[in-house]
C-alpha atoms as a PDB file:
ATOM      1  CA  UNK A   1     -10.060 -16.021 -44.619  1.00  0.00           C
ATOM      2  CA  UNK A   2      -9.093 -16.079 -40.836  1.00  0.00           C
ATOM      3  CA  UNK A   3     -12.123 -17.121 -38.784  1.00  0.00           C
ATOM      4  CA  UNK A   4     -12.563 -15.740 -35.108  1.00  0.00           C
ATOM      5  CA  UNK A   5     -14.101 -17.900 -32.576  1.00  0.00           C
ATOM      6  CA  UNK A   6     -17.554 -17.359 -31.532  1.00  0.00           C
ATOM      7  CA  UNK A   7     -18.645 -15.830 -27.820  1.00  0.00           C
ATOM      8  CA  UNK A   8     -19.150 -18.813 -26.462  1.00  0.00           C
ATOM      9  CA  UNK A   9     -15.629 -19.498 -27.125  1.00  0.00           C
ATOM     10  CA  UNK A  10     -13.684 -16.337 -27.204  1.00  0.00           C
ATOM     11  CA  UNK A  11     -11.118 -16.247 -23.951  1.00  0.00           C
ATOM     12  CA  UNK A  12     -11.118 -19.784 -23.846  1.00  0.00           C
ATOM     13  CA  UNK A  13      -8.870 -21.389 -26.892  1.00  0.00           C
ATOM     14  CA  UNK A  14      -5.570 -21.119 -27.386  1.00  0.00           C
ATOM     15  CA  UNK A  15      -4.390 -19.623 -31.011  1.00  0.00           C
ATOM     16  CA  UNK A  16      -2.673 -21.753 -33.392  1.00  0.00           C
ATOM     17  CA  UNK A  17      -3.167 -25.614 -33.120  1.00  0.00           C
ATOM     18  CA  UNK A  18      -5.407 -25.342 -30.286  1.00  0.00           C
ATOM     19  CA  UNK A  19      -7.700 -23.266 -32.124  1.00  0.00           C
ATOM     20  CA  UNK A  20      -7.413 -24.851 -35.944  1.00  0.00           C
ATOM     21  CA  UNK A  21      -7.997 -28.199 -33.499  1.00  0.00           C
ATOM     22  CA  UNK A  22     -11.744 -27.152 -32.461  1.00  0.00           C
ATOM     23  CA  UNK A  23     -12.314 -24.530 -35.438  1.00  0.00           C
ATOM     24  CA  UNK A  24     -15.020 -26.765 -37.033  1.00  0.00           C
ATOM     25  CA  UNK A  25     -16.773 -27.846 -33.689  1.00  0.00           C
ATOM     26  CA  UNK A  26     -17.157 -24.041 -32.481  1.00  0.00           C
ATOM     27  CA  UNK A  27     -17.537 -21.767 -35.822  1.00  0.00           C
ATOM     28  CA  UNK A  28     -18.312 -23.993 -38.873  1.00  0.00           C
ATOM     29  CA  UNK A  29     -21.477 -24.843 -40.091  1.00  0.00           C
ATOM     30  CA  UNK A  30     -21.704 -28.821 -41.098  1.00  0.00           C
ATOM     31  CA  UNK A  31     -22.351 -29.013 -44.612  1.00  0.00           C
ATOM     32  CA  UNK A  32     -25.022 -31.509 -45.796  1.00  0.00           C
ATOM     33  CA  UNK A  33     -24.436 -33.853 -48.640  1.00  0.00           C
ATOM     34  CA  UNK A  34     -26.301 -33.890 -51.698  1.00  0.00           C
ATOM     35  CA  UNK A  35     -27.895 -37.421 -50.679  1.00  0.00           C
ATOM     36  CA  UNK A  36     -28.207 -35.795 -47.347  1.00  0.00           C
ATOM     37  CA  UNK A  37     -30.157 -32.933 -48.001  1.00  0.00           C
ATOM     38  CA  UNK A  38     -33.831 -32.619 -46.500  1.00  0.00           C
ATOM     39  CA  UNK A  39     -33.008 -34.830 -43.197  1.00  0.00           C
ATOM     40  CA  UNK A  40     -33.873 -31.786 -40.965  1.00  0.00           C
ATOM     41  CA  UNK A  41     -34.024 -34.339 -38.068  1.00  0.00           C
ATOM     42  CA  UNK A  42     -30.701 -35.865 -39.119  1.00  0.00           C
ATOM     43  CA  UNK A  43     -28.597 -32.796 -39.092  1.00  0.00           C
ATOM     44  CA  UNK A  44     -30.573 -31.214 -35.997  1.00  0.00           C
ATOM     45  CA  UNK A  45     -29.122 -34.413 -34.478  1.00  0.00           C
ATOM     46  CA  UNK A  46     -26.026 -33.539 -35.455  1.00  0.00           C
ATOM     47  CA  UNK A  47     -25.584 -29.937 -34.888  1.00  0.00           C
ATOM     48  CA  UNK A  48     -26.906 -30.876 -30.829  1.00  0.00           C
ATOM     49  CA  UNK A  49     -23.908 -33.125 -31.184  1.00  0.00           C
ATOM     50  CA  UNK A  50     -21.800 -29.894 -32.131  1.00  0.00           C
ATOM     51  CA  UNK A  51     -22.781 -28.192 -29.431  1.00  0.00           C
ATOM     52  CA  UNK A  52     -22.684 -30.972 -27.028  1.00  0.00           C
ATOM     53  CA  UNK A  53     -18.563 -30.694 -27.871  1.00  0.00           C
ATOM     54  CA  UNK A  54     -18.522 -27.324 -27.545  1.00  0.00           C
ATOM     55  CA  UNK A  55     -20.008 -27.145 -24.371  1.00  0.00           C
ATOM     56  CA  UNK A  56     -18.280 -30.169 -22.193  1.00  0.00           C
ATOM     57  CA  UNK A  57     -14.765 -28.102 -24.300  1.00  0.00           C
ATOM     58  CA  UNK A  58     -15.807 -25.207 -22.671  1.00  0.00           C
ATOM     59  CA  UNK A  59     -16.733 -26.674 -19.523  1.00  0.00           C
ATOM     60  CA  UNK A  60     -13.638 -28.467 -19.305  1.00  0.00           C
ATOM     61  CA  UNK A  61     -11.177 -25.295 -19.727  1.00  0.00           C
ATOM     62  CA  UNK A  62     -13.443 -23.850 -16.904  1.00  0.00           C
ATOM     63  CA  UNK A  63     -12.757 -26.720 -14.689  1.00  0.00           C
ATOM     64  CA  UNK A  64      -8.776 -26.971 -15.459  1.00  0.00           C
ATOM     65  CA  UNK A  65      -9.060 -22.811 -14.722  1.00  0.00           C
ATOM     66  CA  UNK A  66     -10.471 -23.264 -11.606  1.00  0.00           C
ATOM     67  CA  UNK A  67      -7.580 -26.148 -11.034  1.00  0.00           C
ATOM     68  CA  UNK A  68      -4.827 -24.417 -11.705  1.00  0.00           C
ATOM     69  CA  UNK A  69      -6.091 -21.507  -9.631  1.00  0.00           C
ATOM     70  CA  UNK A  70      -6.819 -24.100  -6.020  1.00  0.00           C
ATOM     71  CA  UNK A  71      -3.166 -24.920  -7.189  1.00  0.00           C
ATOM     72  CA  UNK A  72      -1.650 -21.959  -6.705  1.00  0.00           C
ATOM     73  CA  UNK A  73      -3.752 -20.965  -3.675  1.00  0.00           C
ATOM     74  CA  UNK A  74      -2.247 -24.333  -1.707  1.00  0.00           C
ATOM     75  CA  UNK A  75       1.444 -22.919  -3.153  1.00  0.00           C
ATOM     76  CA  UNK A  76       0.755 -19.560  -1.696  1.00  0.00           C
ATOM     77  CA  UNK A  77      -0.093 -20.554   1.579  1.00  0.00           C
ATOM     78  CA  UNK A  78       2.498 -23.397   1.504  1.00  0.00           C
ATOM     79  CA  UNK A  79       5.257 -20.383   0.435  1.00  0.00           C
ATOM     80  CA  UNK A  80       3.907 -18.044   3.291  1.00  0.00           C
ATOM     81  CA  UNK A  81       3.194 -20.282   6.241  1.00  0.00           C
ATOM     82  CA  UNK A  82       7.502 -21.027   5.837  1.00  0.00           C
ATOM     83  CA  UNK A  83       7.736 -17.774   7.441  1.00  0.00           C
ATOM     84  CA  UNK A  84       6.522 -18.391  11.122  1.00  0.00           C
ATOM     85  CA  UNK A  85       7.734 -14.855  12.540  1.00  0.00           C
ATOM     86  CA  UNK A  86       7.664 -11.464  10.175  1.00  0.00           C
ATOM     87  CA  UNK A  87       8.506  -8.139  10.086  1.00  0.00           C
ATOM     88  CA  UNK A  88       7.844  -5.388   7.869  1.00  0.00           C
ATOM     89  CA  UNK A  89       7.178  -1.419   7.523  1.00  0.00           C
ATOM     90  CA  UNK A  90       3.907  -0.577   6.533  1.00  0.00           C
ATOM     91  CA  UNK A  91       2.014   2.419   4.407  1.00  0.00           C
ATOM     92  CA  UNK A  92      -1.872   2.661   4.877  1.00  0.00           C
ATOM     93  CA  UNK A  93      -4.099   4.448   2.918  1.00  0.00           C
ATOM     94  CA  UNK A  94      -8.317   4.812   3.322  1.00  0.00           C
ATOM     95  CA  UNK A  95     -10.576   6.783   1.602  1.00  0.00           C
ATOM     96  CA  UNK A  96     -13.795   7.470   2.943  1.00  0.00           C
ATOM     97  CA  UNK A  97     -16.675   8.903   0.504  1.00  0.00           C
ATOM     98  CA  UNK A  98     -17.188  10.902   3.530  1.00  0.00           C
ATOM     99  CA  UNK A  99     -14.279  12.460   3.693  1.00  0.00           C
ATOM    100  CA  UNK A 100     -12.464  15.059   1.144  1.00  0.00           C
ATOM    101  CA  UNK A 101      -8.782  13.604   1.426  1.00  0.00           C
ATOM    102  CA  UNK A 102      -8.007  10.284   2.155  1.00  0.00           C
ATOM    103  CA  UNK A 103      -6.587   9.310   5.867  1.00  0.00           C
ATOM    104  CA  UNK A 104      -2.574   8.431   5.457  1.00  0.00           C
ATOM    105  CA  UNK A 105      -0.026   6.556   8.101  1.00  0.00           C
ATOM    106  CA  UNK A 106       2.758   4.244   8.391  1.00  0.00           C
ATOM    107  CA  UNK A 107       4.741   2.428  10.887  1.00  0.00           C
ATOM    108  CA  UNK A 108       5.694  -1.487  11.613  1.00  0.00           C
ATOM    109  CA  UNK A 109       3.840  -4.504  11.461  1.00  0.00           C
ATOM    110  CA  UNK A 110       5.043  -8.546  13.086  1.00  0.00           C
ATOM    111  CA  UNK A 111       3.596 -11.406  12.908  1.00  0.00           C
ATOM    112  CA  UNK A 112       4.184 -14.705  14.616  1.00  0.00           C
ATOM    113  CA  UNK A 113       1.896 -17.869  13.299  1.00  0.00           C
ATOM    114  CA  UNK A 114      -0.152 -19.216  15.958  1.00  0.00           C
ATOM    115  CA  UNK A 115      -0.138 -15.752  18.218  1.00  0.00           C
ATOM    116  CA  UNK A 116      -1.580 -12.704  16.296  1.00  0.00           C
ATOM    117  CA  UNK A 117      -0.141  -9.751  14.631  1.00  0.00           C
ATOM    118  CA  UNK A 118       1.330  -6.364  16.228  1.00  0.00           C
ATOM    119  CA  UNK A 119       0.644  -3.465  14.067  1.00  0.00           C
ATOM    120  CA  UNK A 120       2.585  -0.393  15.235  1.00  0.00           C
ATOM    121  CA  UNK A 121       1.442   3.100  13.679  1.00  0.00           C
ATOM    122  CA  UNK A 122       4.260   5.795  14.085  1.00  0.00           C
ATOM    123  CA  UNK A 123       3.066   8.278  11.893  1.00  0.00           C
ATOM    124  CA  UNK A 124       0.827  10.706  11.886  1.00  0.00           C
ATOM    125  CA  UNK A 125       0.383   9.610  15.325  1.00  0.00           C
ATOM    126  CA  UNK A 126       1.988   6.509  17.314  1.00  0.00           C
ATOM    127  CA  UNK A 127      -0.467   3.761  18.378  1.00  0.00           C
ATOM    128  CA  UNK A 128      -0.002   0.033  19.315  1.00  0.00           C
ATOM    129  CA  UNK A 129      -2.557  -2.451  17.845  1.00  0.00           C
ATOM    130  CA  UNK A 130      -2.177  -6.850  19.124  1.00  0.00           C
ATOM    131  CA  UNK A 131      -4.961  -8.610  16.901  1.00  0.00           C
ATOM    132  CA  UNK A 132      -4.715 -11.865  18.241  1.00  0.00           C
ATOM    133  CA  UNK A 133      -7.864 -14.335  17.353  1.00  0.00           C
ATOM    134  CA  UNK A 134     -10.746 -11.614  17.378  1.00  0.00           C
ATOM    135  CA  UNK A 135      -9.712  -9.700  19.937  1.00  0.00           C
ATOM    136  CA  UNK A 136      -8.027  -6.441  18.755  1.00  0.00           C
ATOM    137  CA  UNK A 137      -6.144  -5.133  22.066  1.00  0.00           C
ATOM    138  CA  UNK A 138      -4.286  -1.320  22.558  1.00  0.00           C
ATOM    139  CA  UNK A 139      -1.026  -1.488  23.991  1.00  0.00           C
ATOM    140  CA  UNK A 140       0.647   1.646  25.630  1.00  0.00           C
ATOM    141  CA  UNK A 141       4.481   1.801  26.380  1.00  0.00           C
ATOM    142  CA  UNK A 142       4.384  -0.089  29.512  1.00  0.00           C
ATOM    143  CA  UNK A 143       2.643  -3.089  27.772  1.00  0.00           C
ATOM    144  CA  UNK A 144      -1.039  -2.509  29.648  1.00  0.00           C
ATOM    145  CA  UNK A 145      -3.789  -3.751  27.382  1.00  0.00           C
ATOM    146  CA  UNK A 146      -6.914  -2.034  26.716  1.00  0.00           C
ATOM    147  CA  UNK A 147      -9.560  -3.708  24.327  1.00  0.00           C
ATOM    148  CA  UNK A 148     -10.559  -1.891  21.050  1.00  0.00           C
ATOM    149  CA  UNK A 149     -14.519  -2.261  19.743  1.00  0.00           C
ATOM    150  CA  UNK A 150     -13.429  -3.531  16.004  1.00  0.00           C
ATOM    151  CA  UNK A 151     -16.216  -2.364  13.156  1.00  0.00           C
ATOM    152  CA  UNK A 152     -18.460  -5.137  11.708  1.00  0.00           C
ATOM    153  CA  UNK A 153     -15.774  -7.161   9.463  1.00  0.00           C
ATOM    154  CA  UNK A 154     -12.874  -6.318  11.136  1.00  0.00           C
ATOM    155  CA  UNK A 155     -12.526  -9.012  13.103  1.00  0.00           C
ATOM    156  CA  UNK A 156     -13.329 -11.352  10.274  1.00  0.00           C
ATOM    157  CA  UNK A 157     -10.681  -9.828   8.164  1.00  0.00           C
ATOM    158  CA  UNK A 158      -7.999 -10.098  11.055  1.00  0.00           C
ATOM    159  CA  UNK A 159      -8.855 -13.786  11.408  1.00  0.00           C
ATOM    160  CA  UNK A 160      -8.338 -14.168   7.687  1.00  0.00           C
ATOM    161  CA  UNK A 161      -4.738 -12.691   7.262  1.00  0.00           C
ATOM    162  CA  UNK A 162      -3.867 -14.369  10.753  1.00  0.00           C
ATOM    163  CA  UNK A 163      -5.202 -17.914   8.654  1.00  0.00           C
ATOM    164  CA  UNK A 164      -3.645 -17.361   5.794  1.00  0.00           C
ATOM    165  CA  UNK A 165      -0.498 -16.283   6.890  1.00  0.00           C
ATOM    166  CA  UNK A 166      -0.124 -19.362   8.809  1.00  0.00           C
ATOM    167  CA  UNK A 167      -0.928 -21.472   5.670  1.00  0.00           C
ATOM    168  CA  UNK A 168      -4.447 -22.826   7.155  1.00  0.00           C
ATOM    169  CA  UNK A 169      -6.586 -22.820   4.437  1.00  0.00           C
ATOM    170  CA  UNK A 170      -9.638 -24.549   5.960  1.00  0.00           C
ATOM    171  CA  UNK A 171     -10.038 -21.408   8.281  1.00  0.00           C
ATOM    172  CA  UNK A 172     -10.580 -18.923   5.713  1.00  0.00           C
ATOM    173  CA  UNK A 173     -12.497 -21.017   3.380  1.00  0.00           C
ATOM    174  CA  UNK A 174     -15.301 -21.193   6.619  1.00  0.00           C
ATOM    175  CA  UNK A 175     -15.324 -17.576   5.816  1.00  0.00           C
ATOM    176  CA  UNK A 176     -14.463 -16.535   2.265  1.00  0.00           C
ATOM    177  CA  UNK A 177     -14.726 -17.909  -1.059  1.00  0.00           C
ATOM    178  CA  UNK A 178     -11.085 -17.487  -2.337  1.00  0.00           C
ATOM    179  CA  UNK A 179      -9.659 -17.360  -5.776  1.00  0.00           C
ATOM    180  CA  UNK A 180      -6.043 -16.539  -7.152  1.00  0.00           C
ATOM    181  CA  UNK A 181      -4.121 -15.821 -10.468  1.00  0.00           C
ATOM    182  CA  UNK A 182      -0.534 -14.773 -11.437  1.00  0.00           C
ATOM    183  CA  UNK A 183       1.995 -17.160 -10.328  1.00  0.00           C
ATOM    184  CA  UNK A 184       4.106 -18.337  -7.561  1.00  0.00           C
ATOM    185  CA  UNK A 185       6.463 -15.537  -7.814  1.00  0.00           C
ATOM    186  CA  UNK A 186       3.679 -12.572  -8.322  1.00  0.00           C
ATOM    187  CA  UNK A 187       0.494 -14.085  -7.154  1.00  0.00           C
ATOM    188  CA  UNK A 188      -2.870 -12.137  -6.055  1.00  0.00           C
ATOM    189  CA  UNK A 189      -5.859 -13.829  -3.692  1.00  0.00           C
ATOM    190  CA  UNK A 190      -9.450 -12.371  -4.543  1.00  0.00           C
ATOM    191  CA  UNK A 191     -11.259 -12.991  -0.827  1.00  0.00           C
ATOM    192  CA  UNK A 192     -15.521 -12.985  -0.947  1.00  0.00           C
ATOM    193  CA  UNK A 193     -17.247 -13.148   2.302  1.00  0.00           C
ATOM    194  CA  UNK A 194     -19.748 -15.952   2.326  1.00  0.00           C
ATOM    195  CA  UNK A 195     -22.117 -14.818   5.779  1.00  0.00           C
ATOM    196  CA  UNK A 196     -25.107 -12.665   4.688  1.00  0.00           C
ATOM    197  CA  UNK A 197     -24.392 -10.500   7.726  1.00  0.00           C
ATOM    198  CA  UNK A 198     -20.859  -9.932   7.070  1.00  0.00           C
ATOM    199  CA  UNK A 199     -21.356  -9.235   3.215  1.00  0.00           C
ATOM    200  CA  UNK A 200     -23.597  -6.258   3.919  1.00  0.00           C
ATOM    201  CA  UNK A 201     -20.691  -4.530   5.444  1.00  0.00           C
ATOM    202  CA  UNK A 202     -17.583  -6.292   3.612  1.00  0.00           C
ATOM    203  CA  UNK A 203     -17.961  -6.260  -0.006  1.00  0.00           C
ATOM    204  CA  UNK A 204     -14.261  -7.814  -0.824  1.00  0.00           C
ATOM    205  CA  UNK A 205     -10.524  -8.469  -0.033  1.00  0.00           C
ATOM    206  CA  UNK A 206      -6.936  -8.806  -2.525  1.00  0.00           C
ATOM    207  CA  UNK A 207      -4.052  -9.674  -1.301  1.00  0.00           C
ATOM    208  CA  UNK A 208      -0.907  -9.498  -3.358  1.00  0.00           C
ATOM    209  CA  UNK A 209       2.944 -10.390  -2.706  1.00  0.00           C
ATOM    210  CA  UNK A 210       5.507 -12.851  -4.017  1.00  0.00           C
ATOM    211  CA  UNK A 211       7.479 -14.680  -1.120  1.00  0.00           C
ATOM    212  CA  UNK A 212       6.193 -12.227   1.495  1.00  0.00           C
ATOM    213  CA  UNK A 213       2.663 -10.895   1.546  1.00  0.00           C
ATOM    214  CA  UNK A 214       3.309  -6.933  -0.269  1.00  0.00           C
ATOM    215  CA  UNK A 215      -0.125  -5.739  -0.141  1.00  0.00           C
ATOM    216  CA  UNK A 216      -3.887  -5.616   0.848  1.00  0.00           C
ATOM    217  CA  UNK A 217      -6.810  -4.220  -0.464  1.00  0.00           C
ATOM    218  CA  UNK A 218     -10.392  -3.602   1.756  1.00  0.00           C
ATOM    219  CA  UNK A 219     -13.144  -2.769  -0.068  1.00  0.00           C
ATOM    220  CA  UNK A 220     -16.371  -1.885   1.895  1.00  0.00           C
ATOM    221  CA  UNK A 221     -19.893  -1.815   1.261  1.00  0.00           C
ATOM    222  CA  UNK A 222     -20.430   1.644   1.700  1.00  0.00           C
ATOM    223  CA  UNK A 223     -17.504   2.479  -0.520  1.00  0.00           C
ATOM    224  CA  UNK A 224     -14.582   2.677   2.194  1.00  0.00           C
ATOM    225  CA  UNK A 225     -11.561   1.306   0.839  1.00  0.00           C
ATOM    226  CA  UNK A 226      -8.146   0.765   2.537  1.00  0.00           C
ATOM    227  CA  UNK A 227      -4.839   0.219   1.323  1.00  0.00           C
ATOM    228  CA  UNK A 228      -1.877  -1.734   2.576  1.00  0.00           C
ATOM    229  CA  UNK A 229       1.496  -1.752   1.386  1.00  0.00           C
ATOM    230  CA  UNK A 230       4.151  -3.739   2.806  1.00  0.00           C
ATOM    231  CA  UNK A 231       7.970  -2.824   2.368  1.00  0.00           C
ATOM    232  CA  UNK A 232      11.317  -4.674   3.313  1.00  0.00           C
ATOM    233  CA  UNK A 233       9.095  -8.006   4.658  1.00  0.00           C
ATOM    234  CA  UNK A 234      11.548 -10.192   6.081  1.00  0.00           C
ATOM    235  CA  UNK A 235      11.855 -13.577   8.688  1.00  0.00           C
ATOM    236  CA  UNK A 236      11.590 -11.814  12.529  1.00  0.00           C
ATOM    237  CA  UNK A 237      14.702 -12.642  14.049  1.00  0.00           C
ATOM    238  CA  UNK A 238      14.233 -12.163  18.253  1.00  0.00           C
ATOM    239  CA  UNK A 239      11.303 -10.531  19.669  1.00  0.00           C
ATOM    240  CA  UNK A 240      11.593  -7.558  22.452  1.00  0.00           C
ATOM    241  CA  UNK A 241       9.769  -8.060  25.802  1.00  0.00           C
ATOM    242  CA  UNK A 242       7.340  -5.811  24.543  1.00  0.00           C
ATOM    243  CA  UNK A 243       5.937  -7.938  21.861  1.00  0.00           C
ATOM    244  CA  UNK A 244       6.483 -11.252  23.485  1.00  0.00           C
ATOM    245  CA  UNK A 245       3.770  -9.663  26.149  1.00  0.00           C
ATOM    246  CA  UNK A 246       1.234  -8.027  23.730  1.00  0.00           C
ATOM    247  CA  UNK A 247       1.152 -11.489  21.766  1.00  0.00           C
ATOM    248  CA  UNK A 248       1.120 -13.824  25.069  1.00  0.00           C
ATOM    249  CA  UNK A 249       4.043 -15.254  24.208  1.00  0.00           C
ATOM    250  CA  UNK A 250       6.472 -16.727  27.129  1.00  0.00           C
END
């Protein structure tokens, strides 16, 4: 009769000879010998040695888990900080539990590693954002600058995807604890904030993407929740006068 592992071990073994390897340490009983029988201390002894195994086994997978994901957080940033100047379209959605429908636009985004990022809304209405540091600036079509008062988070979370975009993982881990699964090819980031005062507005940030960064995902303490999609990322090329200014570049 097949024999499923227990709770404490469920998620964490393999099937076949991974599990038939550690079957007796995490589901069956040890069976006292006829000249055994009646050594209560001997095979309490014994059974703490059991679970002794199973618990530096299960502590162990947790450890190469939490490996494998620091691994592929250092490959993500090491893939994305090769790209020094992108461009892409961009489709944002937020829902408000305020609000009946949710609020819809779309335009162009560029960023340049070590600058900022230019996020240009076309649609429903046509705005010019530079985040660059924590400093969000509006730009109008002569390139004059006129400061923006971010919310509470806002400027955390544009420091973030500046950091990580540029591969500097020290930076964000000041601010977030970070975790990631998938793979190099479809990965996704789970950010936490670690300040007190931040987490009572921020409650969480994904990011998702392969080569390119393809998406982000806001969630907000009071049940806000924005969503960015990214479409046709690709390397810069030459940057206009325009954004050269709004990002202080020369």
């Amino acid at each position: 009769m097949a024999v499923s592992p227990p709770p404490a071990c469920r998620g964490r073994l393999g099937g076949g000879r991974a599990f038939h390897a550690f079957s007796q340490v995490c589901v069956t009983p040890p069976q006292p010998s006829p000249a055994r029988r009646g050594g209560g201390a001997f095979w309490l002894c014994r059974s703490l040695r059991h679970f002794a195994v199973l618990l530096l086994l299960c502590v162990g997978l947790n450890a190469h888990a939490q490996s494998s994901s620091t691994d592929l957080l250092h490959g993500v940033l090491a893939q994305l900080s090769q790209h020094t100047a992108v461009r892409a379209g961009f489709t944002q959605e937020r829902k408000n539990p305020a609000l009946t429908q949710p609020q819809s636009s779309s335009g162009q985004l560029l960023f340049v590693a070590g600058h900022g990022m230019l996020w240009q809304v076309q649609q429903p209405y046509q705005q010019t954002l530079a985040l660059t540091g924590s400093k969000t600036m509006s730009i109008d079509a002569a390139g004059h600058a006129q400061p923006v008062r971010n919310e509470r988070g806002v400027s955390q979370i544009s420091q973030m995807l500046q950091s990580m975009l540029a591969g500097q993982l020290d930076a964000v881990m000041r601010q977030f604890d970070v975790t990631a699964d998938g793979t190099a090819a479809q990965w996704t980031l789970h950010f936490t904030p670690k300040q007190a005062r931040v987490a009572q507005v921020l409650k969480g940030i994904e990011l998702d993407g392969g080569t390119f960064l393809q998406g982000i995902h806001i969630s907000m303490q009071d049940g806000t929740q924005t969503d960015i999609r990214m479409t046709d990322a690709r390397d810069a090329g030459p940057l206009s006068a325009l954004e050269k200014q709004a990002l202080g570049l020369p």
